[in-house]
C-alpha atoms as a PDB file:
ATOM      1  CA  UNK A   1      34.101  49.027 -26.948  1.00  0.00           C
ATOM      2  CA  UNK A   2      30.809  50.545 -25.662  1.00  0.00           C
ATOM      3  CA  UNK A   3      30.269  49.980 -21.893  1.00  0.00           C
ATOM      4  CA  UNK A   4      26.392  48.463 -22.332  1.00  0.00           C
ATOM      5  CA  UNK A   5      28.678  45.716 -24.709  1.00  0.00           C
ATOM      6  CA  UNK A   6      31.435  45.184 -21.558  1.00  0.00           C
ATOM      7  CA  UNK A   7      28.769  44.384 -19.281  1.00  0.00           C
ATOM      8  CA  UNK A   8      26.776  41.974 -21.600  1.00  0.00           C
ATOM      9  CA  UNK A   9      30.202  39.893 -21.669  1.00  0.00           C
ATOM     10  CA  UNK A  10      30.114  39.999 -18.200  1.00  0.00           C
ATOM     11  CA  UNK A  11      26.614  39.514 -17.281  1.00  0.00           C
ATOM     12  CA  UNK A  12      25.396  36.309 -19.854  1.00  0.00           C
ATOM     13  CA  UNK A  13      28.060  34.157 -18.869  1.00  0.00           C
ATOM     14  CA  UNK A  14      27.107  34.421 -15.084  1.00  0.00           C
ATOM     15  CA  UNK A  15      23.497  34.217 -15.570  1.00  0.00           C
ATOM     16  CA  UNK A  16      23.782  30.819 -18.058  1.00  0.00           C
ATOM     17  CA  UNK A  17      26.765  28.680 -15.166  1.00  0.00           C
ATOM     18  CA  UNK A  18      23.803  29.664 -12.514  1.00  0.00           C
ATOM     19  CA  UNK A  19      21.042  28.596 -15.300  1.00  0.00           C
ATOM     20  CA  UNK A  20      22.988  25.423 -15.782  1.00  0.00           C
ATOM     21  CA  UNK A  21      24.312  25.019 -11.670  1.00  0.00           C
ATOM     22  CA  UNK A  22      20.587  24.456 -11.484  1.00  0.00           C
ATOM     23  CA  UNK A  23      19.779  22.449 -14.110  1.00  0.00           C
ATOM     24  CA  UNK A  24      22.458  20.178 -13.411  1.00  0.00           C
ATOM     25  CA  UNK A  25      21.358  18.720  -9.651  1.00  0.00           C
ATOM     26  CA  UNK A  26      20.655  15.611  -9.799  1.00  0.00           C
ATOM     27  CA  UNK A  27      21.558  14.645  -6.298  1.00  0.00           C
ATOM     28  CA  UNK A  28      18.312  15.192  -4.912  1.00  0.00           C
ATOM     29  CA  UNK A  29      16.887  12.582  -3.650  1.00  0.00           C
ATOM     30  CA  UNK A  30      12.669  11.513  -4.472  1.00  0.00           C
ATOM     31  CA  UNK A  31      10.341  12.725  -2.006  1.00  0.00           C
ATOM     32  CA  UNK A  32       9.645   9.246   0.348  1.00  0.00           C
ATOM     33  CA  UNK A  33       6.256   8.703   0.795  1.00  0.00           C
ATOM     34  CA  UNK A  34       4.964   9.508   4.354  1.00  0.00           C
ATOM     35  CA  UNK A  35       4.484   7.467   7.071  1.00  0.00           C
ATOM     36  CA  UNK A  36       0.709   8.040   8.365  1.00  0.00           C
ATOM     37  CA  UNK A  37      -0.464   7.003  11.286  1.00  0.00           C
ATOM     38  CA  UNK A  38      -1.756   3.063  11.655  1.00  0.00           C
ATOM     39  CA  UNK A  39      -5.274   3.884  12.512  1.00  0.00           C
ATOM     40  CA  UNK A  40      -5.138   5.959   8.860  1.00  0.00           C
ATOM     41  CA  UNK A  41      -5.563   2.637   8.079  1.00  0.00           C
ATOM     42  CA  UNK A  42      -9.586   2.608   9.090  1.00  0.00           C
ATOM     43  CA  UNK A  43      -9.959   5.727   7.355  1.00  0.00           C
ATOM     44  CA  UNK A  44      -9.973   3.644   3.306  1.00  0.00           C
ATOM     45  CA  UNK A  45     -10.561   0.920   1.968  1.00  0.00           C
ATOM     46  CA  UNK A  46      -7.786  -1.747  -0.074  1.00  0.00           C
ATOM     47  CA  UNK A  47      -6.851  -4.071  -2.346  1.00  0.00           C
ATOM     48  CA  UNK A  48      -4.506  -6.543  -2.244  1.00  0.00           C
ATOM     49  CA  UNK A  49      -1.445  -5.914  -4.833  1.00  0.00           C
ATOM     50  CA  UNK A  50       0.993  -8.069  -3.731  1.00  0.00           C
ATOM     51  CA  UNK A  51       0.907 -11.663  -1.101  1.00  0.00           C
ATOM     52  CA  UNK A  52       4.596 -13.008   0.096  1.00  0.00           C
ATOM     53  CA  UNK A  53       4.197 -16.083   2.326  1.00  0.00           C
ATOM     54  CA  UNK A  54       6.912 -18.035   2.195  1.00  0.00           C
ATOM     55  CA  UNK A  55       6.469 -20.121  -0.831  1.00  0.00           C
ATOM     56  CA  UNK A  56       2.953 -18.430  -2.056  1.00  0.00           C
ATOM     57  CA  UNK A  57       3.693 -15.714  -3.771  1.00  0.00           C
ATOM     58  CA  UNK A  58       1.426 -13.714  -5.496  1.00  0.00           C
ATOM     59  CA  UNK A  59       1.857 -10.090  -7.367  1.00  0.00           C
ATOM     60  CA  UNK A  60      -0.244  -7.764  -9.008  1.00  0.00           C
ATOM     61  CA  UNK A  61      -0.778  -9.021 -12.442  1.00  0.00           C
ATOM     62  CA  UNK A  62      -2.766  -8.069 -15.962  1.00  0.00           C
ATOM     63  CA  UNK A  63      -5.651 -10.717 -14.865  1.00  0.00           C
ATOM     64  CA  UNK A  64      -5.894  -8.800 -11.621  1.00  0.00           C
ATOM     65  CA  UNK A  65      -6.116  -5.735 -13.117  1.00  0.00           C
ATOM     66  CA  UNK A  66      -8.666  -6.725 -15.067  1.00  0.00           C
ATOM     67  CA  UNK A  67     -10.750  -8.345 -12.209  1.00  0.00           C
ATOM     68  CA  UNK A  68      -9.956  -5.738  -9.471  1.00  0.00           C
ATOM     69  CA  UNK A  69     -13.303  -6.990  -8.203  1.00  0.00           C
ATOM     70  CA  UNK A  70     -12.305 -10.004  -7.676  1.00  0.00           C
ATOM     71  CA  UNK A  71      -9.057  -9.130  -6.006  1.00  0.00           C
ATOM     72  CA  UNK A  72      -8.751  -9.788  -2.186  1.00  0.00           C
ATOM     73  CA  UNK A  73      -9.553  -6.823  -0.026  1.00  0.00           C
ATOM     74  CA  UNK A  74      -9.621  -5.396   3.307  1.00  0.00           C
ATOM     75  CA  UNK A  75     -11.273  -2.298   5.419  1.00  0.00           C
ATOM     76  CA  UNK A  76     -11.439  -1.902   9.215  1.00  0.00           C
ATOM     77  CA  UNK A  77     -12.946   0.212  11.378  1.00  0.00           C
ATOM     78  CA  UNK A  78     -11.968   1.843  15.304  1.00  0.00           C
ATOM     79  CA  UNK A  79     -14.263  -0.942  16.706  1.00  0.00           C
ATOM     80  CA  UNK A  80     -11.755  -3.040  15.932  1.00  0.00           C
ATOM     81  CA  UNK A  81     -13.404  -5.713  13.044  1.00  0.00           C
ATOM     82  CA  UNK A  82     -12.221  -6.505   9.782  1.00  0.00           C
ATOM     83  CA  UNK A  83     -13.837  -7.353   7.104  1.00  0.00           C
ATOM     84  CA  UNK A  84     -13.550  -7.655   3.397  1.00  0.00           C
ATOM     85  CA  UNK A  85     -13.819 -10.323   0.901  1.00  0.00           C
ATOM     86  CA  UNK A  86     -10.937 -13.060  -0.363  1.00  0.00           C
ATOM     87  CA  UNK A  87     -11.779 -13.145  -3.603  1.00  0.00           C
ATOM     88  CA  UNK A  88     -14.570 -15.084  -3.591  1.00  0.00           C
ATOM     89  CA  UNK A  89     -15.837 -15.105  -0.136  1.00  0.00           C
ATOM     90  CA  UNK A  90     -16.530 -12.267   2.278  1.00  0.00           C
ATOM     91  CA  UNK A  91     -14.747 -12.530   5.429  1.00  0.00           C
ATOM     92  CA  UNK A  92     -14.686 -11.220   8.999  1.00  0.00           C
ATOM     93  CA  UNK A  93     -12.541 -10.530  11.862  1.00  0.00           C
ATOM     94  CA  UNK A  94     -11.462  -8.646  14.942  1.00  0.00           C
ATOM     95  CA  UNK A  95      -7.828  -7.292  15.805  1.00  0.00           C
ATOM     96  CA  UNK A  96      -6.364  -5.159  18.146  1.00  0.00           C
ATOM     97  CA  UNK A  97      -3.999  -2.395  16.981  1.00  0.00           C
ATOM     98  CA  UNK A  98      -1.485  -0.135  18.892  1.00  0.00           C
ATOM     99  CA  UNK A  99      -0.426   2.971  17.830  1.00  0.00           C
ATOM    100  CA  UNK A 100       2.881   2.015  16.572  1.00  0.00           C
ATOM    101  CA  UNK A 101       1.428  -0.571  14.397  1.00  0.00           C
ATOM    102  CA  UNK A 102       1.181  -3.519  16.658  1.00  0.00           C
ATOM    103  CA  UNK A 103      -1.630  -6.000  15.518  1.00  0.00           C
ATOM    104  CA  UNK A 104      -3.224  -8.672  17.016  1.00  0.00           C
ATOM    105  CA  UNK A 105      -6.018 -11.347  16.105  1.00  0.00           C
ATOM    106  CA  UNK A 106      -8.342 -11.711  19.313  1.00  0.00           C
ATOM    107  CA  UNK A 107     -10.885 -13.538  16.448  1.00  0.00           C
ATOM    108  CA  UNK A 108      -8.831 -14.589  13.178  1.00  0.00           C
ATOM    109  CA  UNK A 109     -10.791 -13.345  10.379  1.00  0.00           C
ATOM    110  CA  UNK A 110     -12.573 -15.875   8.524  1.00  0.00           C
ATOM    111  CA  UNK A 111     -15.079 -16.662   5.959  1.00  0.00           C
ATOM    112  CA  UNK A 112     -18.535 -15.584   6.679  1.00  0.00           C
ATOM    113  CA  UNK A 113     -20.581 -17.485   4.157  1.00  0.00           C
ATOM    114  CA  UNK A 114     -23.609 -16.001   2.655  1.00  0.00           C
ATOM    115  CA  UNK A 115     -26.360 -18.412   1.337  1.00  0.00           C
ATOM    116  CA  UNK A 116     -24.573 -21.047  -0.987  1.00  0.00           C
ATOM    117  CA  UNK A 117     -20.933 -19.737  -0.732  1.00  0.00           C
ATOM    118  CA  UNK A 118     -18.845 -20.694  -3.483  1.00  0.00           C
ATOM    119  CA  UNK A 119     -15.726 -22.946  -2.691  1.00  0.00           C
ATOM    120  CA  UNK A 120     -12.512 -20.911  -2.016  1.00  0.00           C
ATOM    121  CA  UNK A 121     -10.301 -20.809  -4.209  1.00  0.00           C
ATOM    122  CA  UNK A 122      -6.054 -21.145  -3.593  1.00  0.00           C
ATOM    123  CA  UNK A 123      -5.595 -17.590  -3.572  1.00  0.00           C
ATOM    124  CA  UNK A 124      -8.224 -17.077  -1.198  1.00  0.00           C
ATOM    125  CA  UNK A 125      -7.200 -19.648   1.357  1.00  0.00           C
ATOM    126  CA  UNK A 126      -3.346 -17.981   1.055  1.00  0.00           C
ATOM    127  CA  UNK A 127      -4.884 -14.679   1.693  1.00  0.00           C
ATOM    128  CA  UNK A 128      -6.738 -15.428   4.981  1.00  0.00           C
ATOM    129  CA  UNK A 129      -3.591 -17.819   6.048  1.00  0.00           C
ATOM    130  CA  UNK A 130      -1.479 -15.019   5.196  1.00  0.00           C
ATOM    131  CA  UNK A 131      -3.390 -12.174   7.170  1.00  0.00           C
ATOM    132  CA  UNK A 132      -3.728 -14.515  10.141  1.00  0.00           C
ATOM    133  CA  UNK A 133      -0.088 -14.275  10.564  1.00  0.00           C
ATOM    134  CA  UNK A 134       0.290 -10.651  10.307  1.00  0.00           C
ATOM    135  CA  UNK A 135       1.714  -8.848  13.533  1.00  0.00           C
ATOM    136  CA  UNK A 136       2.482  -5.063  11.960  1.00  0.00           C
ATOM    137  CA  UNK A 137       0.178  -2.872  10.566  1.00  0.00           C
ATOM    138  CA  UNK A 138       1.974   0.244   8.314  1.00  0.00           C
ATOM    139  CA  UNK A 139       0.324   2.863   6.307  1.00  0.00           C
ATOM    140  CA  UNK A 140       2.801   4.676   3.956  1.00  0.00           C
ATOM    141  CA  UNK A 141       1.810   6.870   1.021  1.00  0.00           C
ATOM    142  CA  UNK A 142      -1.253   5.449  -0.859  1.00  0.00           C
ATOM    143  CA  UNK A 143       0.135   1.825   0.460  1.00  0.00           C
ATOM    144  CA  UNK A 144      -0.871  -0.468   3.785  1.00  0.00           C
ATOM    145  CA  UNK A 145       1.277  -3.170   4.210  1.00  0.00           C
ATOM    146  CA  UNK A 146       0.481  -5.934   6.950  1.00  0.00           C
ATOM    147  CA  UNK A 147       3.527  -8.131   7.711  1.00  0.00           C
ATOM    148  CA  UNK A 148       4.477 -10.893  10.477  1.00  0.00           C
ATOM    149  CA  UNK A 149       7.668 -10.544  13.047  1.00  0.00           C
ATOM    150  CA  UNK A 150      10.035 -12.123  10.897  1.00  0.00           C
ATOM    151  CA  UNK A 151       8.597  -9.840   7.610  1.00  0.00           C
ATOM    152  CA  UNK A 152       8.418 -13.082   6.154  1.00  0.00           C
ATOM    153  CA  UNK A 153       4.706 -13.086   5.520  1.00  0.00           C
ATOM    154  CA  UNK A 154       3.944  -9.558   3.274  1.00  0.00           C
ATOM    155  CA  UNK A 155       0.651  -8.306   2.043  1.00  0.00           C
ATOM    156  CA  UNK A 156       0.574  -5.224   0.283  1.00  0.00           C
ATOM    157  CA  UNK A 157      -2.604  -3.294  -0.512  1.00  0.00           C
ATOM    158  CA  UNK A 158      -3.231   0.045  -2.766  1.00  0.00           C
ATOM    159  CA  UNK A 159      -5.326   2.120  -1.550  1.00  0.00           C
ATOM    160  CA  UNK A 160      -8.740   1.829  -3.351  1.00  0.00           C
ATOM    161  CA  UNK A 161     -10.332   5.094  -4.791  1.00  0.00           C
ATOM    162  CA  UNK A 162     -13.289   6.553  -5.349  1.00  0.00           C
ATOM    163  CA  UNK A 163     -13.060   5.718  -9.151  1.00  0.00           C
ATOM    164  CA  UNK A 164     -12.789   1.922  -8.397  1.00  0.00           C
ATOM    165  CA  UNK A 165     -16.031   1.731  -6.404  1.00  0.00           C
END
């Protein structure tokens, strides 16, 4: 047998178990989102996706999806206000915030009516209750997620982009 044929025996077999040693990991774990800093937070604007507050719960859902407009939102800014709209209403606020995500309502944020404000509706009044309570501010990925002490009172926001505006 030809030499050129002795080392094809010898070479394909090595090169396909390293082709297939590398096919073969799946042990590596999903990139994790990153943690950003909380004043990131200032830096976008967001919309609500999910609400957890102890019995009000309320997820992202086709209607929403449909009416992102009418979805609950938030911004902020290094002055320290909040502002964004419930729903229905527009709403404003002030808070303090720490670096490591500490947050803090000097002036709850609450409806600022315009003209003849319609009536809030339940998700609305859930939304403002909700953010009243929060205590932690975390940006992580395209996500900000205020939540109280205890974590049991959650909102969840996406991060809104330019396409949505």
């Amino acid at each position: 047998m030809p030499r050129s044929h002795l080392r094809l025996q010898l070479v394909v077999p090595t090169l396909l178990s390293l082709f297939f040693s590398g096919c073969m990991s799946f042990n590596e774990p999903a990139p994790q989102p990153l943690r950003q800093p909380a004043w990131s937070a200032c830096e976008h604007d967001w919309i609500l996706s999910n609400l957890q507050d102890g019995e009000n719960n309320y997820e992202y859902t086709l209607l929403w999806k449909k009416f992102w407009r009418e979805r609950p939102f938030f911004t902020c800014d290094r002055f320290g206000y909040v502002r964004g709209n419930g729903g229905i209403n527009p709403y404003l606020g002030r808070f303090s915030l720490e670096n490591s995500g500490e947050l803090s309502w000097p002036r709850s944020p609450v409806i600022s009516r315009v003209g003849n404000g319609r009536p809030s509706d339940e998700l609305e009044a859930d939304y403002l209750r909700a953010l009243r309570k929060t205590r932690f501010l975390e940006v992580v990925g395209d996500k900000l997620i205020l939540s109280s002490n205890d974590r049991a009172t959650r909102l969840e926001f996406n991060r809104v982009d330019e396409i949505m505006r």
